[in-house]
N, C-alpha and C. Protein backbone atom coordinates (compact mmCIF):
# COMPACT_ATOMS: atom_id res chain seq x y z
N UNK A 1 -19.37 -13.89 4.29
CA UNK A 1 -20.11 -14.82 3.48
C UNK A 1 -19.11 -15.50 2.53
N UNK A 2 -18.56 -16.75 3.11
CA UNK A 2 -17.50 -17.52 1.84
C UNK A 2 -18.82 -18.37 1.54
N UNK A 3 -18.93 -18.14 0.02
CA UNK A 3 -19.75 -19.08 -0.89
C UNK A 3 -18.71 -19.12 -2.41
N UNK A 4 -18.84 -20.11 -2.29
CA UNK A 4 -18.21 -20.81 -3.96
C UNK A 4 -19.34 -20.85 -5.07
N UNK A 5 -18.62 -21.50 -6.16
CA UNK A 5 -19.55 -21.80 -7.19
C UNK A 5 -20.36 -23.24 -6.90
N UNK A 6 -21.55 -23.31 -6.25
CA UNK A 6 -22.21 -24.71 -6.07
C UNK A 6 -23.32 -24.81 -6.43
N UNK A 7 -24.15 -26.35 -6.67
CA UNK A 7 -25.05 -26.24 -7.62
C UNK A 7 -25.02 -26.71 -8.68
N UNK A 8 -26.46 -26.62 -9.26
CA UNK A 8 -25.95 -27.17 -11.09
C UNK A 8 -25.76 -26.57 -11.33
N UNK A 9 -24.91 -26.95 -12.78
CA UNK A 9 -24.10 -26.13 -13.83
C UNK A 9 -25.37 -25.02 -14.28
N UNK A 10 -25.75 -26.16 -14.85
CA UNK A 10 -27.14 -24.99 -15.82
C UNK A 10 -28.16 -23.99 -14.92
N UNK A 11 -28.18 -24.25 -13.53
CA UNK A 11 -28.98 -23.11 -12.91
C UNK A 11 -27.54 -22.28 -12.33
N UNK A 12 -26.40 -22.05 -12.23
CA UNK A 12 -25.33 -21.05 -12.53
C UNK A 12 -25.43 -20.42 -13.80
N UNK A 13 -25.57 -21.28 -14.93
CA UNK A 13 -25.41 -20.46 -15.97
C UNK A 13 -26.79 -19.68 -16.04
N UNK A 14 -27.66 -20.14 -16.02
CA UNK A 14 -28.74 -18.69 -16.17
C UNK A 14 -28.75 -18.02 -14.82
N UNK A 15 -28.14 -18.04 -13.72
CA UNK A 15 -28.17 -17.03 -13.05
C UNK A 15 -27.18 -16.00 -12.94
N UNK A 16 -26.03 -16.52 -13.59
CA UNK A 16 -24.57 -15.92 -14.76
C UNK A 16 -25.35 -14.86 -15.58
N UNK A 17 -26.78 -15.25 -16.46
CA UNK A 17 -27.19 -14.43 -17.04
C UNK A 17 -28.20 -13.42 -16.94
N UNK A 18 -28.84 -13.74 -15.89
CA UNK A 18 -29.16 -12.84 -14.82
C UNK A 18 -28.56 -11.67 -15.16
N UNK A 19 -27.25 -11.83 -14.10
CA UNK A 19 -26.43 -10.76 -13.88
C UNK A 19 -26.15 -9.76 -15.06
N UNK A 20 -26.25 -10.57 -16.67
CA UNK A 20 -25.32 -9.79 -17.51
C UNK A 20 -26.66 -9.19 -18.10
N UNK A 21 -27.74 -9.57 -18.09
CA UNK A 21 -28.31 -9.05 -18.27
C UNK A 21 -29.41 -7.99 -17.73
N UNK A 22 -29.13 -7.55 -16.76
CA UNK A 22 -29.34 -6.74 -15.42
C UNK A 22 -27.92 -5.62 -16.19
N UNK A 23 -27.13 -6.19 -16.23
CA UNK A 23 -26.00 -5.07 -16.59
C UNK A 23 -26.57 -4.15 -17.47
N UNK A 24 -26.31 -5.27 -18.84
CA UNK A 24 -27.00 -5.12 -20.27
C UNK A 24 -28.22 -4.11 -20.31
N UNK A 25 -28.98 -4.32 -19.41
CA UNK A 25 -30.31 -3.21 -19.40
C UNK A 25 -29.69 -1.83 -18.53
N UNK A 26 -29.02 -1.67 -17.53
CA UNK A 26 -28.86 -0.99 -17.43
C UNK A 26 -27.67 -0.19 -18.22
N UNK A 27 -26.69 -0.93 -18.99
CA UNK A 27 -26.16 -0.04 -20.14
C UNK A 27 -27.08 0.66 -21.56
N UNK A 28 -27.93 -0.35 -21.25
CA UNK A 28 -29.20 0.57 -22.43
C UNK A 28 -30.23 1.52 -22.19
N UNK A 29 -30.64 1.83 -20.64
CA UNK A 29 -30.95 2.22 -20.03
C UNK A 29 -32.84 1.69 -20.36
N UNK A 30 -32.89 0.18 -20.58
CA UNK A 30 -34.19 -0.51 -20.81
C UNK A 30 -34.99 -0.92 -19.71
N UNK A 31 -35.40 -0.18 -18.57
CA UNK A 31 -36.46 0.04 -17.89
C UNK A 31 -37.27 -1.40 -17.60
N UNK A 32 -37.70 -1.78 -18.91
CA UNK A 32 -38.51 -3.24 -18.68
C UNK A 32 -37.68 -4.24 -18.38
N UNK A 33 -36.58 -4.25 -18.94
CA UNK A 33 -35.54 -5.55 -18.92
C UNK A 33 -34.93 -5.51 -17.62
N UNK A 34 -34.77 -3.86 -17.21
CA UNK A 34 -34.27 -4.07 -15.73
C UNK A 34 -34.76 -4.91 -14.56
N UNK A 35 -36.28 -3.98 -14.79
CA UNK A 35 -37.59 -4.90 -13.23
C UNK A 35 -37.83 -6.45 -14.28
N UNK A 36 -37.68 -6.71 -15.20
CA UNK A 36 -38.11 -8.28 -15.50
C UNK A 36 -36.84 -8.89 -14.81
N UNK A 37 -36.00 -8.36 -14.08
CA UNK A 37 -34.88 -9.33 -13.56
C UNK A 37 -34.87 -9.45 -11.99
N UNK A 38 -36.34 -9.10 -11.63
CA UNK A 38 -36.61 -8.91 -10.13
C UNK A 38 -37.88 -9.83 -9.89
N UNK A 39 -38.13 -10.78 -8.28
CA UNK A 39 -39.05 -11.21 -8.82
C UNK A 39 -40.22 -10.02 -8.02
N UNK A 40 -41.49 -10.84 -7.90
CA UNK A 40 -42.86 -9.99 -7.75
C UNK A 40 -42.54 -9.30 -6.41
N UNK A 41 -42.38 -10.21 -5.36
CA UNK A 41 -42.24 -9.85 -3.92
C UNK A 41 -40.35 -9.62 -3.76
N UNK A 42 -39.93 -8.26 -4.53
CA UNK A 42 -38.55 -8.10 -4.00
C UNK A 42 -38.23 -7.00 -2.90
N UNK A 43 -36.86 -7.20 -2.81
CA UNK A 43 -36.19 -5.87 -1.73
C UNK A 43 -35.09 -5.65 -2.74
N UNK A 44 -34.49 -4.32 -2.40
CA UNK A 44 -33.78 -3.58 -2.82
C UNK A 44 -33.03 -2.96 -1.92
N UNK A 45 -31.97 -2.96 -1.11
CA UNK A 45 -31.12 -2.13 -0.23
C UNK A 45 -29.58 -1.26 -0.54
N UNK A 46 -30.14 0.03 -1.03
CA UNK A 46 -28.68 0.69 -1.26
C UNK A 46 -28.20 1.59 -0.83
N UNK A 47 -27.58 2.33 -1.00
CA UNK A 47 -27.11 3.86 -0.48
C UNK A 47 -28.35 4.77 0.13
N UNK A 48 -29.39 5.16 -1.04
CA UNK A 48 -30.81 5.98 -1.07
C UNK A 48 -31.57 5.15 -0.42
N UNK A 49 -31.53 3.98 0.17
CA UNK A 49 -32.91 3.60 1.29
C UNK A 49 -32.84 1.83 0.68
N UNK A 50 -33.95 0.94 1.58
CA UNK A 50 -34.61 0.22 1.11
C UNK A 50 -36.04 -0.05 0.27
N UNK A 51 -36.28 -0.58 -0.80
CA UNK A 51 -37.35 -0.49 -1.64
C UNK A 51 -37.98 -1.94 -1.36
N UNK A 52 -39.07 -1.70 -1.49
CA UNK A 52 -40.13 -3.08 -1.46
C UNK A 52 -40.78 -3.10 -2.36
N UNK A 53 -40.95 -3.93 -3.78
CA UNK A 53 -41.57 -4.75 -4.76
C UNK A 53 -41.14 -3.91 -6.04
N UNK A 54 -41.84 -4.32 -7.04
CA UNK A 54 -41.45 -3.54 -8.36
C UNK A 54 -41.88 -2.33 -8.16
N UNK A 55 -43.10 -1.76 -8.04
CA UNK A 55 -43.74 -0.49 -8.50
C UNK A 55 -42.41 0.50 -7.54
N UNK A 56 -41.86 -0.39 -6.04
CA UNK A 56 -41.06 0.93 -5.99
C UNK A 56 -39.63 0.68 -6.61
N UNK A 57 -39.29 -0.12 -7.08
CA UNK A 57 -37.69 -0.01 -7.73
C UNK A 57 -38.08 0.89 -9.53
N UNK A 58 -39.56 0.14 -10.20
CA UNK A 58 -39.70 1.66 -11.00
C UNK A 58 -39.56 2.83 -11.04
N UNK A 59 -40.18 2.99 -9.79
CA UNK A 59 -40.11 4.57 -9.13
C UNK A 59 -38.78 5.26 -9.40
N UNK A 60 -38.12 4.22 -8.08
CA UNK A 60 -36.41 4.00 -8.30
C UNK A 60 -35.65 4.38 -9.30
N UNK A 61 -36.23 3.75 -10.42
CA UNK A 61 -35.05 3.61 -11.55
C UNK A 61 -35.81 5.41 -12.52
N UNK A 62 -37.02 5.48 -12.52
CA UNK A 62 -37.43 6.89 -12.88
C UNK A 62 -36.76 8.04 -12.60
N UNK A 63 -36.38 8.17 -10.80
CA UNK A 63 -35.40 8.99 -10.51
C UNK A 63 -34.31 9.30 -11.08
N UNK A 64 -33.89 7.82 -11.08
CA UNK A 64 -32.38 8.12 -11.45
C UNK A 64 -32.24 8.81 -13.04
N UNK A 65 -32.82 7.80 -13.35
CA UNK A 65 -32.73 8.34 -15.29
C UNK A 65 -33.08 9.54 -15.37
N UNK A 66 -33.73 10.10 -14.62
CA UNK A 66 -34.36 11.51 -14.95
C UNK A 66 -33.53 12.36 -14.56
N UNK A 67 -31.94 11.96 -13.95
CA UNK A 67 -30.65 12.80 -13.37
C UNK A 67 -29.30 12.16 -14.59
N UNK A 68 -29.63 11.08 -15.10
CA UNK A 68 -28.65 10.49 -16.15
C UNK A 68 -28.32 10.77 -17.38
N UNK A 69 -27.40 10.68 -18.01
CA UNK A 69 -27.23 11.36 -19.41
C UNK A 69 -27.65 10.03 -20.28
N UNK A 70 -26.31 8.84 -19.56
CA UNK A 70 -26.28 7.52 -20.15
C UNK A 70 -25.19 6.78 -18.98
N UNK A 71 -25.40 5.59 -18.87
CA UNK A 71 -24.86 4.77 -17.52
C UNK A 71 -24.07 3.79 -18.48
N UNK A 72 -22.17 3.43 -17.57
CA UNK A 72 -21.68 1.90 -18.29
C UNK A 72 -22.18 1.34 -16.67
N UNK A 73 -22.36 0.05 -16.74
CA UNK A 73 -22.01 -0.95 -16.15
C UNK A 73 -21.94 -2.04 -16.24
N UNK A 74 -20.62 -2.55 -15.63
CA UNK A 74 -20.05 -3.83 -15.40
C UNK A 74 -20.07 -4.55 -14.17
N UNK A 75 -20.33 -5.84 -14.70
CA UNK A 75 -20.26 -6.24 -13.49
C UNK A 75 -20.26 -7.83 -13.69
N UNK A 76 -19.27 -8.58 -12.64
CA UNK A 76 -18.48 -9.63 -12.46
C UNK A 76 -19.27 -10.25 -11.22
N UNK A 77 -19.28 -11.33 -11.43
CA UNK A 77 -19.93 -12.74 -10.53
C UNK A 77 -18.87 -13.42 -10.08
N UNK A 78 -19.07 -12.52 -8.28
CA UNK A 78 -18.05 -13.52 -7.62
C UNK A 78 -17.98 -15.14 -7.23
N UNK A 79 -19.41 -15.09 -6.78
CA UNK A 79 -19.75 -16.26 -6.06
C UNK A 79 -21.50 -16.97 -6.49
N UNK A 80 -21.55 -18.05 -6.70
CA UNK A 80 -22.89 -18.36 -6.87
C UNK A 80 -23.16 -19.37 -5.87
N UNK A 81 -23.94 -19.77 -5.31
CA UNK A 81 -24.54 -21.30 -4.29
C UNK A 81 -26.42 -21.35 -4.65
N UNK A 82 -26.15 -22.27 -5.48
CA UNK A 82 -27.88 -22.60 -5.41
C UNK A 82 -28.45 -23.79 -4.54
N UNK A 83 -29.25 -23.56 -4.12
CA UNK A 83 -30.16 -24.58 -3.14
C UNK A 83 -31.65 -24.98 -3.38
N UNK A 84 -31.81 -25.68 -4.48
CA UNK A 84 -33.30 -26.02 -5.25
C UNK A 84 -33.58 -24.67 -6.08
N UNK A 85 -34.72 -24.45 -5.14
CA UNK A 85 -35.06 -23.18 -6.21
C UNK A 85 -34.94 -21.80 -5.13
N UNK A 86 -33.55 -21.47 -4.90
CA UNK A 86 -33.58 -20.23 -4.06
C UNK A 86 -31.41 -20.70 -4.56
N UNK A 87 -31.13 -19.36 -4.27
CA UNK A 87 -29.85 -19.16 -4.72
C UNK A 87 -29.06 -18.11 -3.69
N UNK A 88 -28.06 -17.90 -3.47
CA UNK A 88 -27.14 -17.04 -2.94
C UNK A 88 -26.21 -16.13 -3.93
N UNK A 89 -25.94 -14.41 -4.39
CA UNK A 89 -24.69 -14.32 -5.22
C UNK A 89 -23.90 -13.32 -4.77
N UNK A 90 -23.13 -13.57 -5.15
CA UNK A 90 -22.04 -12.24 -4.30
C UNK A 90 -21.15 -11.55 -5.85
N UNK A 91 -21.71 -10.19 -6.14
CA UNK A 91 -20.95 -9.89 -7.46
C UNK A 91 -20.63 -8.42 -7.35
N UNK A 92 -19.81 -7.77 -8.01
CA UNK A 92 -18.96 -6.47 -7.77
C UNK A 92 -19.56 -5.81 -9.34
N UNK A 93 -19.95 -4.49 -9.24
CA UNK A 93 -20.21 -3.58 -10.17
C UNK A 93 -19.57 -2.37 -10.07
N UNK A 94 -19.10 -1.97 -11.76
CA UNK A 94 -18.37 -0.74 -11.52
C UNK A 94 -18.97 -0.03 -12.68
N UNK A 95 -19.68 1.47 -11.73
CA UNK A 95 -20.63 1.95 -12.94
C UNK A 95 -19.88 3.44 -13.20
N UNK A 96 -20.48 3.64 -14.40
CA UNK A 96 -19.72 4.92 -14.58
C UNK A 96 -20.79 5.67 -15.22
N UNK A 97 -21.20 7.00 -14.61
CA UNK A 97 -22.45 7.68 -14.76
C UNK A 97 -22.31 8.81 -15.45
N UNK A 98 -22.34 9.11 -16.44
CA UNK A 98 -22.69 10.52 -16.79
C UNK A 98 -23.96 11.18 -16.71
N UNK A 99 -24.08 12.51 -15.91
CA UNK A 99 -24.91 12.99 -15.47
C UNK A 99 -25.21 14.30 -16.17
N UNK A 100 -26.73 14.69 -16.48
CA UNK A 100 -27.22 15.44 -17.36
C UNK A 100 -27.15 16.84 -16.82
N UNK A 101 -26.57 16.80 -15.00
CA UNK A 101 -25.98 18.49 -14.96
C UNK A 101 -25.21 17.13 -13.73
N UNK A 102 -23.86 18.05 -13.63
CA UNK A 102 -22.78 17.52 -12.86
C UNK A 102 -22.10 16.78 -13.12
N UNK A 103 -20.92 16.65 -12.15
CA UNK A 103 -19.77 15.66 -12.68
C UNK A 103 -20.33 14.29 -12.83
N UNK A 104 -19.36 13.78 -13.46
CA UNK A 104 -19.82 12.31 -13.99
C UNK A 104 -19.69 11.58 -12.63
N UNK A 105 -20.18 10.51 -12.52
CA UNK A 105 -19.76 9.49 -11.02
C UNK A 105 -19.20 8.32 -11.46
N UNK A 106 -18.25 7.83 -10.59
CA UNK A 106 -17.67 6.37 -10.70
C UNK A 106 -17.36 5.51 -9.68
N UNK A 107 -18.29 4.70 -9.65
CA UNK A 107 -18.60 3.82 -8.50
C UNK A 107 -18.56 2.39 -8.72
N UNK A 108 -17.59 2.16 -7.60
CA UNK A 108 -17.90 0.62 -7.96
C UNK A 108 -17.89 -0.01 -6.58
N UNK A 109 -18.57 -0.58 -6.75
CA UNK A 109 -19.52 -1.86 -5.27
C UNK A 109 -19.59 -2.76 -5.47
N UNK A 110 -20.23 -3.48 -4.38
CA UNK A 110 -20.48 -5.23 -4.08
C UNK A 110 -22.08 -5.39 -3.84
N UNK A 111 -22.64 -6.26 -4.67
CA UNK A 111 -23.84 -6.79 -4.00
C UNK A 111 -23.78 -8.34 -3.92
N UNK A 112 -24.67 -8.31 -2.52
CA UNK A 112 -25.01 -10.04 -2.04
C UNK A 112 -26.50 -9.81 -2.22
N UNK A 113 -26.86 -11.39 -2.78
CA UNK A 113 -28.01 -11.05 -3.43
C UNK A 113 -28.30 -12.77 -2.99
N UNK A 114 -29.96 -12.13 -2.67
CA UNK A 114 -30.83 -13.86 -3.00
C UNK A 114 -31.72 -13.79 -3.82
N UNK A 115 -32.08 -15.31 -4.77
CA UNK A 115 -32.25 -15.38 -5.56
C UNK A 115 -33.65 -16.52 -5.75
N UNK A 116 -34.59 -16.29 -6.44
CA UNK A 116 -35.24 -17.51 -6.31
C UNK A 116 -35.57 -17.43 -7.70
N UNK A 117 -36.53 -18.55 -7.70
CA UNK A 117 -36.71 -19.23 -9.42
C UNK A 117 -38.40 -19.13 -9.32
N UNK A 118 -38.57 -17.91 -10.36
CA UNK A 118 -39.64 -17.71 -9.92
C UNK A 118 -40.46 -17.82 -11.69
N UNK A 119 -41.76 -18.84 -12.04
CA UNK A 119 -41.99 -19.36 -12.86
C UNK A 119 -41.02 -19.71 -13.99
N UNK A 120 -39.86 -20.53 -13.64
CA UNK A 120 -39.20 -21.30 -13.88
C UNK A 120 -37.71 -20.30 -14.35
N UNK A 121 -38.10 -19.07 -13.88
CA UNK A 121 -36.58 -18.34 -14.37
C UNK A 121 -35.97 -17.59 -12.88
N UNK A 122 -34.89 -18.09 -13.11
CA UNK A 122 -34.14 -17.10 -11.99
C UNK A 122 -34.57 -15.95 -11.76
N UNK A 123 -34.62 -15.40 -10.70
CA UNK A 123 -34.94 -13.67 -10.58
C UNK A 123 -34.50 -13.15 -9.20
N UNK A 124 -33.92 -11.75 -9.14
CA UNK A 124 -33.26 -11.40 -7.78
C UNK A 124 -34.64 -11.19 -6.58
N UNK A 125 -34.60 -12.08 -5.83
CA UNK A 125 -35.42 -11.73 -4.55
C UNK A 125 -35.04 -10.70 -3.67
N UNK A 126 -33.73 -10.01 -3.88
CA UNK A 126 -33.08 -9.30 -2.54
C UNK A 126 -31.81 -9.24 -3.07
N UNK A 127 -31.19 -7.67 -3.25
CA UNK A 127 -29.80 -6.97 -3.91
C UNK A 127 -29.54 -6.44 -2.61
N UNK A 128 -28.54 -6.51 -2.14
CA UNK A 128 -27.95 -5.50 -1.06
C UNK A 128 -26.70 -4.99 -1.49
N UNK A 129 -26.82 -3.56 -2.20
CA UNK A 129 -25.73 -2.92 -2.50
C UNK A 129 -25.02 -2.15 -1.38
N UNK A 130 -23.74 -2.44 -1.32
CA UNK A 130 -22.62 -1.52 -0.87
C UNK A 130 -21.34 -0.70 -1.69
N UNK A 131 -21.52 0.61 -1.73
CA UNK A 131 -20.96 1.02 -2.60
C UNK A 131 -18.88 1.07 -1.71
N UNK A 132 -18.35 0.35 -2.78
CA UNK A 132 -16.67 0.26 -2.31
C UNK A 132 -15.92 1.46 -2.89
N UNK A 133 -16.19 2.04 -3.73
CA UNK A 133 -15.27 3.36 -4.17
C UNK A 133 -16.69 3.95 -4.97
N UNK A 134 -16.06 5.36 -4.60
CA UNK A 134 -16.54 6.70 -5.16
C UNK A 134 -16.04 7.66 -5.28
N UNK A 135 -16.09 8.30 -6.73
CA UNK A 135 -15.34 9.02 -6.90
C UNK A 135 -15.97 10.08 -8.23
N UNK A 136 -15.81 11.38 -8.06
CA UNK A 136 -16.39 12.51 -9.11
C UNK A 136 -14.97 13.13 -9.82
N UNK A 137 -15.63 13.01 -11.17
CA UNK A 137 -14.78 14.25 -11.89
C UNK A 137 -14.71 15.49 -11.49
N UNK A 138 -14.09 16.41 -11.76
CA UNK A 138 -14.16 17.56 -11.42
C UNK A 138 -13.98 18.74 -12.48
């Protein structure tokens, strides 16, 4: 997938903020701010399975927190292409997990993601995570 930065400026920049704020919630570990960055009818594809709509990426994100101490993540926007109101992004995350029994985790991956504009705000239609390094303390 070679995609550049294309598109308007201003629907890059809020889908720029998208991303940081998708981060942002998950460095705070804010639950609402996370699924408000998804739209109604999404997918989710990662390591643990594929998810279909909010109620199951809640679910989702319940699990996890309920194994988490406190989460960093970062994460960088490789590529954007918008096309009206539907978008393409390709961006790399590197999370670092501390876990409430076990070693900490440090992972960092790639997701390609589509995007649509859904009552007038960007929102991820479809994350496909692949995790590129992993690695545990010991």
């Amino acid at each position: 997938m070679d995609m550049a930065f294309t598109g308007p400026l201003e629907d890059r920049i809020a889908i720029r903020e998208l991303h940081d704020t998708y981060a942002d919630a998950g460095f705070r570990g804010d639950r609402q701010a996370w699924l408000d960055c998804w739209a109604q009818d999404c997918t989710w594809v990662t390591p643990f399975g594929e998810l279909q709509g909010k109620d199951a990426l809640a679910g989702q994100w319940d699990g996890l927190w309920s194994t988490l101490e406190t989460l960093a993540f970062f994460a960088v926007v490789g590529a954007i292409e918008v096309a009206g109101d539907t978008a393409r992004t390709r961006g790399y995350v590197r999370e670092l997990a501390v876990m409430k029994e076990g070693p900490a985790q440090k992972i960092a991956g790639r997701y390609d993601d589509d995007l649509v504009r859904e009552d007038g705000m960007w929102k991820f239609a479809s994350r496909r995570y692949t995790v590129l390094i992993r690695e545990a303390d010991d």
